[in-house]
C-alpha atoms as a PDB file:
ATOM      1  CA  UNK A   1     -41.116  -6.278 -11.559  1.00  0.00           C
ATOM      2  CA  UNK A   2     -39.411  -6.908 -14.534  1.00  0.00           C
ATOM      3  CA  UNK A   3     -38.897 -10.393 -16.507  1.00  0.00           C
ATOM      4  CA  UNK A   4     -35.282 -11.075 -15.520  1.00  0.00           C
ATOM      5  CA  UNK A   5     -35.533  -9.786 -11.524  1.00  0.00           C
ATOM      6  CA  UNK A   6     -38.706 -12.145 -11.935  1.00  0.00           C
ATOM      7  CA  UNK A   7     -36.586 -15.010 -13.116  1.00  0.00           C
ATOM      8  CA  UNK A   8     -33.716 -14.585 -10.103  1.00  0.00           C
ATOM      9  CA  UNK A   9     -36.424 -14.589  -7.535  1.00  0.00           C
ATOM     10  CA  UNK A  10     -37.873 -17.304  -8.819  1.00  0.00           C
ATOM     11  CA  UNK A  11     -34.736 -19.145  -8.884  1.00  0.00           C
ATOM     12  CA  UNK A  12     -33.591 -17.909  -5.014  1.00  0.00           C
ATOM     13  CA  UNK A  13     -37.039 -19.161  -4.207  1.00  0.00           C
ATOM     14  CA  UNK A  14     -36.576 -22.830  -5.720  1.00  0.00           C
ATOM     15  CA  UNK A  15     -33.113 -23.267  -4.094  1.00  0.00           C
ATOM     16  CA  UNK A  16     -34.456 -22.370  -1.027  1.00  0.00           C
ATOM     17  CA  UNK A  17     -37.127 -24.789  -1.444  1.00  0.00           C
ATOM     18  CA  UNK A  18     -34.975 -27.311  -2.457  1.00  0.00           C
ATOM     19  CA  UNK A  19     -32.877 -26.860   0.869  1.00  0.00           C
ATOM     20  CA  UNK A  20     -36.190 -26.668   2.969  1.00  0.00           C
ATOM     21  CA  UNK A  21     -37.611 -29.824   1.339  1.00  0.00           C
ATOM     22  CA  UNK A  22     -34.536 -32.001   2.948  1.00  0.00           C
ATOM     23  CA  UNK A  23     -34.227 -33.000   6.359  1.00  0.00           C
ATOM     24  CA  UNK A  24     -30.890 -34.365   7.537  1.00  0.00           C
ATOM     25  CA  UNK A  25     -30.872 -36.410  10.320  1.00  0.00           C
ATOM     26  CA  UNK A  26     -29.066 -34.349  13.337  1.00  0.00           C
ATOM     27  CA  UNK A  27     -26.012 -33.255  13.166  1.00  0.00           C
ATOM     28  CA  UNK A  28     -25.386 -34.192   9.583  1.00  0.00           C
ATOM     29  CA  UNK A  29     -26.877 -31.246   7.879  1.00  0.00           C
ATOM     30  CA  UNK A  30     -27.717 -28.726   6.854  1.00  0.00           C
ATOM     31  CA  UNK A  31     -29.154 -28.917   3.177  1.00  0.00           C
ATOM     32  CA  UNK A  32     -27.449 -26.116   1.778  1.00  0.00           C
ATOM     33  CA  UNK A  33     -23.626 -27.832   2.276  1.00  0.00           C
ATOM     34  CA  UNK A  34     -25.092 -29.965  -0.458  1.00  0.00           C
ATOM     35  CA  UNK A  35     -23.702 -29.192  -4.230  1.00  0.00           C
ATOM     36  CA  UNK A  36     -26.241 -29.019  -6.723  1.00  0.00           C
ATOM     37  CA  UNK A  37     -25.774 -32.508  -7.936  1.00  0.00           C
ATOM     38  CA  UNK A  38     -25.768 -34.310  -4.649  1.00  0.00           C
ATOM     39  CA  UNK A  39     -28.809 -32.433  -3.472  1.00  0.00           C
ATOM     40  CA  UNK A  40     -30.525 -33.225  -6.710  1.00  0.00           C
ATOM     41  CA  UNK A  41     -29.643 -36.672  -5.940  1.00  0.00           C
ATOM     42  CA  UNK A  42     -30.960 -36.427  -2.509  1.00  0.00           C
ATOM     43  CA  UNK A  43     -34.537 -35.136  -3.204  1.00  0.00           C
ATOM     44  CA  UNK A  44     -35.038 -37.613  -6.052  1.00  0.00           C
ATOM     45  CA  UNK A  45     -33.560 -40.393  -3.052  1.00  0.00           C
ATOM     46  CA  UNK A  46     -36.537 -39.204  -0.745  1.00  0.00           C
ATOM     47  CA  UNK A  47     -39.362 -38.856  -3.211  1.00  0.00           C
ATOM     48  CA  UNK A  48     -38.692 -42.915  -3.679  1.00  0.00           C
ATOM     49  CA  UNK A  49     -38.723 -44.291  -0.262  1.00  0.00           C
ATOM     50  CA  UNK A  50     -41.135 -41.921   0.732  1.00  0.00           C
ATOM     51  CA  UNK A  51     -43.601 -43.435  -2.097  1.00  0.00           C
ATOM     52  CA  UNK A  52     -41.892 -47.207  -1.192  1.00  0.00           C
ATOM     53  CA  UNK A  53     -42.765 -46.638   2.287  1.00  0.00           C
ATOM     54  CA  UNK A  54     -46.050 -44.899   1.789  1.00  0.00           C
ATOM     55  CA  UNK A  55     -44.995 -42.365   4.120  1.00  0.00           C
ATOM     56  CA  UNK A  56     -45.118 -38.818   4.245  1.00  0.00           C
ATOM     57  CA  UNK A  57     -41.767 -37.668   2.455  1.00  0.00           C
ATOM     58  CA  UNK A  58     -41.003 -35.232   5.572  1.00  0.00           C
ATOM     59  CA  UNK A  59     -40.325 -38.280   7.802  1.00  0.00           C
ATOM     60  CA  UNK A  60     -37.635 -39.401   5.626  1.00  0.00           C
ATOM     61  CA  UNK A  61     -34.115 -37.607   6.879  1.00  0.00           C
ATOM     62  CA  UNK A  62     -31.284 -37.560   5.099  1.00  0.00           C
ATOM     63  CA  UNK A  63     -28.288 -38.850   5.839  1.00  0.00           C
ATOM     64  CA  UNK A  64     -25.108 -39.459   3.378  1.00  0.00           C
ATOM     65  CA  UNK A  65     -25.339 -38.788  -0.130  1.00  0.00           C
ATOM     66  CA  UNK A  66     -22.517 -40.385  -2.387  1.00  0.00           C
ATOM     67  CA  UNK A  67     -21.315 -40.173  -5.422  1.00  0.00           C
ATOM     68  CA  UNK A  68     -20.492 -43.775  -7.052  1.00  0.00           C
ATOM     69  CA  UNK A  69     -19.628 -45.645 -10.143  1.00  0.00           C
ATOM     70  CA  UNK A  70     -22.211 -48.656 -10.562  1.00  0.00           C
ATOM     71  CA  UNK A  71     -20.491 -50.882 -12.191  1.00  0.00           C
ATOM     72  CA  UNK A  72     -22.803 -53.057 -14.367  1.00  0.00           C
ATOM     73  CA  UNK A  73     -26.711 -52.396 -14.699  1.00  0.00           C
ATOM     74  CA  UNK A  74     -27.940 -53.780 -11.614  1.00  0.00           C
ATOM     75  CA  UNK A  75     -26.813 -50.686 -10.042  1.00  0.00           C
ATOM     76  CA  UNK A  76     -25.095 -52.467  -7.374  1.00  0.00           C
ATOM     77  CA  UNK A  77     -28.280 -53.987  -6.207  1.00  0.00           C
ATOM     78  CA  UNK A  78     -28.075 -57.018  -7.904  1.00  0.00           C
ATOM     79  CA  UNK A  79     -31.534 -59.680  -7.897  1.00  0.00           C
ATOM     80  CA  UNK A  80     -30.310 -63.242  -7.677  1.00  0.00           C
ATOM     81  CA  UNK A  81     -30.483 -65.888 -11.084  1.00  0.00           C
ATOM     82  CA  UNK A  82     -30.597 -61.997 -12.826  1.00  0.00           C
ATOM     83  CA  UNK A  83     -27.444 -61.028 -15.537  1.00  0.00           C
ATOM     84  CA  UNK A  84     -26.497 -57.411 -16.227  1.00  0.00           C
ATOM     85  CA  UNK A  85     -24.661 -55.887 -18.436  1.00  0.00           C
ATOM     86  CA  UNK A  86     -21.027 -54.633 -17.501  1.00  0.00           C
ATOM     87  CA  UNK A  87     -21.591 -50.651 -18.202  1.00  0.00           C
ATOM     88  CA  UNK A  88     -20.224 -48.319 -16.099  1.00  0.00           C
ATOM     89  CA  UNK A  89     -23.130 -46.005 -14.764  1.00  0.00           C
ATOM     90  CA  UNK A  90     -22.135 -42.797 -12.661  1.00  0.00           C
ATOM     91  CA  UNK A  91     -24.944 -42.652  -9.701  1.00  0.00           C
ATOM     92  CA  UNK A  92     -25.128 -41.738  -6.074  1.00  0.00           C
ATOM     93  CA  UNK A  93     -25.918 -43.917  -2.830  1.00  0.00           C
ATOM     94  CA  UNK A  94     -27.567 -42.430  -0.275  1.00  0.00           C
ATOM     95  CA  UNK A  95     -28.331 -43.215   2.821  1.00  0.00           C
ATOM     96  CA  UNK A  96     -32.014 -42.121   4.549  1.00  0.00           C
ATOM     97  CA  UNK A  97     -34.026 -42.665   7.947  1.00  0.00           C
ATOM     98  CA  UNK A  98     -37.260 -43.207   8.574  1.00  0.00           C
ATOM     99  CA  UNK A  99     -38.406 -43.574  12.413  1.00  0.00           C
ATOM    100  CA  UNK A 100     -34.726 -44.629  13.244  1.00  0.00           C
ATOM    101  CA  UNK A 101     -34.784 -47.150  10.340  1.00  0.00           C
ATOM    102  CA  UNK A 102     -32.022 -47.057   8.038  1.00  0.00           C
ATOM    103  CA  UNK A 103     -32.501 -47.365   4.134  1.00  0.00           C
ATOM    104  CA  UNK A 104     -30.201 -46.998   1.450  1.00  0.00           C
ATOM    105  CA  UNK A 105     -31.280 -45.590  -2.165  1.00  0.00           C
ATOM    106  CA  UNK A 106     -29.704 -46.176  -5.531  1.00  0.00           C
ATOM    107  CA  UNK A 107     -29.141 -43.537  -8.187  1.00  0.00           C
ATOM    108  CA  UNK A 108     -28.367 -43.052 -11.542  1.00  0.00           C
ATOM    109  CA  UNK A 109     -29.618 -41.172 -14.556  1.00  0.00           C
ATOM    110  CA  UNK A 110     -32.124 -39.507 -12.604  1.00  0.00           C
ATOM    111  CA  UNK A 111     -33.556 -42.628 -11.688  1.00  0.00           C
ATOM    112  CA  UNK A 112     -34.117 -44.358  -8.438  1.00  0.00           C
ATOM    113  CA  UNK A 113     -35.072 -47.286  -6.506  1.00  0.00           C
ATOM    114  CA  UNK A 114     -34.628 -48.376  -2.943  1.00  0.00           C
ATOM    115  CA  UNK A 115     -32.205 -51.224  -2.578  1.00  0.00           C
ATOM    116  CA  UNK A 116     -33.069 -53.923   0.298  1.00  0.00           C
ATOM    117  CA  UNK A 117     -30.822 -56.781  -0.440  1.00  0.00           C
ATOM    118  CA  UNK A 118     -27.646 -57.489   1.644  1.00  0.00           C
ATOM    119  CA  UNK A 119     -25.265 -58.287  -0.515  1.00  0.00           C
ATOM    120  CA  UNK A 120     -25.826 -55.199  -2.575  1.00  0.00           C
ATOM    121  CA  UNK A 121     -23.836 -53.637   0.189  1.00  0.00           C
ATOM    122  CA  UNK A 122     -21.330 -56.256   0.059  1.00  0.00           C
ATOM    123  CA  UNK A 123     -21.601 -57.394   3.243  1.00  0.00           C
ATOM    124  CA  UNK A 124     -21.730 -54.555   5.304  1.00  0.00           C
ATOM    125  CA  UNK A 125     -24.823 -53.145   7.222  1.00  0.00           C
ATOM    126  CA  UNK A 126     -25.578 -49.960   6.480  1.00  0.00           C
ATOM    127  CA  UNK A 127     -25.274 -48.826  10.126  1.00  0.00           C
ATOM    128  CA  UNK A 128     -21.536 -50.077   9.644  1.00  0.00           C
ATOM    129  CA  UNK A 129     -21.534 -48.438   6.240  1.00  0.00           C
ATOM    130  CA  UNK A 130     -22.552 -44.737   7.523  1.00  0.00           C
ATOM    131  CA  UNK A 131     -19.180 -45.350  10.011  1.00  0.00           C
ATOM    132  CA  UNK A 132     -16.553 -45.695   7.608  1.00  0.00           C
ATOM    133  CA  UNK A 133     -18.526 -45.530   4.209  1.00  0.00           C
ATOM    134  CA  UNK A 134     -15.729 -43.532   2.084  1.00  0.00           C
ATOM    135  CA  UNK A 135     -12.986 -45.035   3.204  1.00  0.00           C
ATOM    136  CA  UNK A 136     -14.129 -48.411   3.090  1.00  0.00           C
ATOM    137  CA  UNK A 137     -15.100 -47.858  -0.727  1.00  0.00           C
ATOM    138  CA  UNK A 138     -11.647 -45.912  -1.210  1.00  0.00           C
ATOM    139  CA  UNK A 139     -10.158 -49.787   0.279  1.00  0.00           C
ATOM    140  CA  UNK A 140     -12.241 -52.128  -2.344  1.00  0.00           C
ATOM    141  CA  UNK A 141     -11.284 -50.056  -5.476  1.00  0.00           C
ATOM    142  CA  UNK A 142      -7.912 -49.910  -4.574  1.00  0.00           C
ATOM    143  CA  UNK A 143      -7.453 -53.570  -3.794  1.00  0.00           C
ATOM    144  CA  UNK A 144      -9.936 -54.166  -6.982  1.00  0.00           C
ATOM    145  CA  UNK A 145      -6.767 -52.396  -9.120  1.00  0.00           C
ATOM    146  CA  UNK A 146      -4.141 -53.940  -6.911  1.00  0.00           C
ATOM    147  CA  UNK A 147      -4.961 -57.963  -7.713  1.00  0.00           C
ATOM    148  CA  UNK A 148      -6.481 -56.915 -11.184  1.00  0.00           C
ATOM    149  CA  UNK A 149      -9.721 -58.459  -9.437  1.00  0.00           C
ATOM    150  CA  UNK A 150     -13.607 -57.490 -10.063  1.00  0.00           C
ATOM    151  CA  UNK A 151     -15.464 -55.900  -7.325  1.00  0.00           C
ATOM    152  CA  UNK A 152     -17.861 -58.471  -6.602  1.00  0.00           C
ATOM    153  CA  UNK A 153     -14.733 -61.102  -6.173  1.00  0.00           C
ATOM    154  CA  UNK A 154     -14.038 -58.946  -3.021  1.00  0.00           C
ATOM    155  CA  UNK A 155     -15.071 -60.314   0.396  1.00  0.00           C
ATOM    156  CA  UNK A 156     -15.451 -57.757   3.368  1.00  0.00           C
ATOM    157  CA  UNK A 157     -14.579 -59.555   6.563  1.00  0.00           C
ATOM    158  CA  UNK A 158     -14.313 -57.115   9.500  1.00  0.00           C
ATOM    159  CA  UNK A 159     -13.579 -53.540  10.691  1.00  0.00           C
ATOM    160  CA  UNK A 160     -11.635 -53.207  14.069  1.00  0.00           C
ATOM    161  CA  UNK A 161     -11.700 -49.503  15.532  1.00  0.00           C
ATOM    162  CA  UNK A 162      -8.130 -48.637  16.480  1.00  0.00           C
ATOM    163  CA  UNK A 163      -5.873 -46.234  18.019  1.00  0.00           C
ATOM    164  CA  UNK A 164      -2.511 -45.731  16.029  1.00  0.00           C
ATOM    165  CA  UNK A 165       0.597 -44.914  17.678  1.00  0.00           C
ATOM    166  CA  UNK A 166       1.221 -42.446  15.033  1.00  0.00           C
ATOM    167  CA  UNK A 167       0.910 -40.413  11.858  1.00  0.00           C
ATOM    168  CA  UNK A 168       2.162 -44.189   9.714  1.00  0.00           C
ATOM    169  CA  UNK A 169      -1.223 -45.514  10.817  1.00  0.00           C
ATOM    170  CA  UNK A 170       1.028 -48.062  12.263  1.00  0.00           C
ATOM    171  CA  UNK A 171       2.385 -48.801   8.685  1.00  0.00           C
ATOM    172  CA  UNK A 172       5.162 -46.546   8.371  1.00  0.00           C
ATOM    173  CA  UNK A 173       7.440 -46.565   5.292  1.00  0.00           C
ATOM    174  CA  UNK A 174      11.378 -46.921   5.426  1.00  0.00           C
ATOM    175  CA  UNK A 175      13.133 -43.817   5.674  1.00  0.00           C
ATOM    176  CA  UNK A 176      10.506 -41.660   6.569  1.00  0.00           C
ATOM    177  CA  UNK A 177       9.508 -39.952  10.374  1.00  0.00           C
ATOM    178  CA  UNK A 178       5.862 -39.676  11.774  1.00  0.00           C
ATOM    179  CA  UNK A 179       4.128 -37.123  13.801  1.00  0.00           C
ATOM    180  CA  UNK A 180       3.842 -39.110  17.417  1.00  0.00           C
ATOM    181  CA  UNK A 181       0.212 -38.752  18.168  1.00  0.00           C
ATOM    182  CA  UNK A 182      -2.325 -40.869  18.171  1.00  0.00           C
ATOM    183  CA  UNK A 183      -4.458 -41.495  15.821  1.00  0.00           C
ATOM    184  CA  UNK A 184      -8.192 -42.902  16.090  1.00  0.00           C
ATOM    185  CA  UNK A 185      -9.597 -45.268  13.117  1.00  0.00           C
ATOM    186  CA  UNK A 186     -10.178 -48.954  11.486  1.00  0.00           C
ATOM    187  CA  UNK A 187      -8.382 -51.769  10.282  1.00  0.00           C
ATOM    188  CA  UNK A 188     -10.412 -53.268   7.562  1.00  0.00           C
ATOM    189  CA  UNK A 189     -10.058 -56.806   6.429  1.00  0.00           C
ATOM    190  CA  UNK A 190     -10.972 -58.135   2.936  1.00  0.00           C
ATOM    191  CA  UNK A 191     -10.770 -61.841   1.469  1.00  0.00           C
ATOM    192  CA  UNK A 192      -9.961 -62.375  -1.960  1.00  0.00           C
ATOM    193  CA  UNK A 193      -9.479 -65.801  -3.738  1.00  0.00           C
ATOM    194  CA  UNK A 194      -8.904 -67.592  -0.182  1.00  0.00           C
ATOM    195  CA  UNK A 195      -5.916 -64.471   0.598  1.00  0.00           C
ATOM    196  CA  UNK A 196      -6.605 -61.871   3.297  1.00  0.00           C
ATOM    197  CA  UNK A 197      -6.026 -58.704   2.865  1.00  0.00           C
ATOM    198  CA  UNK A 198      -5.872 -55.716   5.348  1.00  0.00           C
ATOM    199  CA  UNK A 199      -6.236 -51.832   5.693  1.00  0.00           C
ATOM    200  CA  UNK A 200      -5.128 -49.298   7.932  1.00  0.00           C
ATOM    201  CA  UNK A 201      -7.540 -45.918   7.629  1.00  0.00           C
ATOM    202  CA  UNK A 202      -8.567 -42.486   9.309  1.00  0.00           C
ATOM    203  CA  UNK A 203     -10.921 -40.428   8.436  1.00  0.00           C
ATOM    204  CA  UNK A 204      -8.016 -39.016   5.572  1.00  0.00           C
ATOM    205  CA  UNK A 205      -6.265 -41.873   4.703  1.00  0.00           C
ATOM    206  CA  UNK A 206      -6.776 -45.725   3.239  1.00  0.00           C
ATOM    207  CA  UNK A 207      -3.656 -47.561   3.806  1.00  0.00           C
ATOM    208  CA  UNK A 208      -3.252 -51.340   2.606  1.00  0.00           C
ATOM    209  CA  UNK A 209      -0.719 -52.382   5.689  1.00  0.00           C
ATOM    210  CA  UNK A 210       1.231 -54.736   4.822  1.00  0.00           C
ATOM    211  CA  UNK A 211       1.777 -53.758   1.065  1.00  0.00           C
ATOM    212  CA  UNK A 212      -0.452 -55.508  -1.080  1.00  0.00           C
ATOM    213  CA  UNK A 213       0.961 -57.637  -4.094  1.00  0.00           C
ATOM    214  CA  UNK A 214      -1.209 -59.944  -6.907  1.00  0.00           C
ATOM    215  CA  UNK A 215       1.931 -62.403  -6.301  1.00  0.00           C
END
């Protein structure tokens, strides 16, 4: 076999290895929907709480990978009494199982550690986290840029499953028509500087219902 054919089999064989070497839990998978980066990500994700837990790594399953912006070096896991430095570090959160257990892993610059402290999740469990994960990140940046407000100034209250009447996610805008049909999601509340703050979402859309002002 020649050098080159060598180094394409080699490389067919690693990416299948890769995909073999992740378990997702079921009905979340499988590996291969993963892009290089995330599944990169993922691998280095169950390496670390396999060697945390001192388990074998193929009872860890996978079960979100994210891609995130830490925003100072804690990594969003920040230790109490600690200060960090406000640097902007692209990572990934993911989200793994062990035995039903539910543990979330921080990323960034190929480095990892697994993250046990509440309020590095800002509030939120991560069995309410794997629920409406996306969208409720999509909600805090946007209200972040809305009041001109840090992250961590940014209490989550509550999320309310709820059926909308229509395509407006109950918050339609003047002048414009909406698809009647229901619509299945959340209504997510936030407190910032003693002012409540609300969100209308689906699984597509994060809207902040009523209109959101830093008055």
């Amino acid at each position: 076999m020649t050098p080159i054919f060598v180094a394409i089999a080699s490389t067919f064989v690693t990416l299948a290895a890769c995909a073999q070497d992740i378990r997702f839990v079921p009905g979340k998978g499988p590996a291969d929907t993963l892009g290089d980066t995330e599944r990169a990500a993922a691998l280095l994700a169950i390496d670390t709480l396999a060697a945390d837990l001192e388990v074998p790594r193929e009872s860890v399953e996978l079960d979100t990978v994210r891609a995130v912006e830490w925003r100072d070096s804690s990594l969003g896991c920040p230790k109490p009494g600690m200060a960090y430095l406000d640097v902007i570090s692209p990572g990934h959160k993911v989200t793994l199982r062990v035995d039903g257990q539910i543990y979330v892993v921080h990323e960034a610059g190929n480095k990892a550690f697994v993250c046990r402290q509440t309020k590095a999740l800002g509030g939120i469990t991560p069995e309410r986290e794997l629920v409406f994960g996306p969208q409720l990140v999509v909600a805090r940046t946007d209200l972040a840029e809305r009041l001109g407000v840090r992250d961590s100034e940014i209490q989550f209250l509550s999320s309310e499953g709820r059926t909308f009447a229509n395509a407006s996610l109950d918050c339609p805008e003047p002048g414009q028509t909406y698809a009647e049909a229901q619509v299945r999601g959340w209504v997510l509340t936030f407190a910032v500087r003693g002012r409540r703050h609300t969100y209308h979402t689906d699984l597509h859309r994060t809207i902040p219902c009523p209109p959101i002002t830093a008055d």
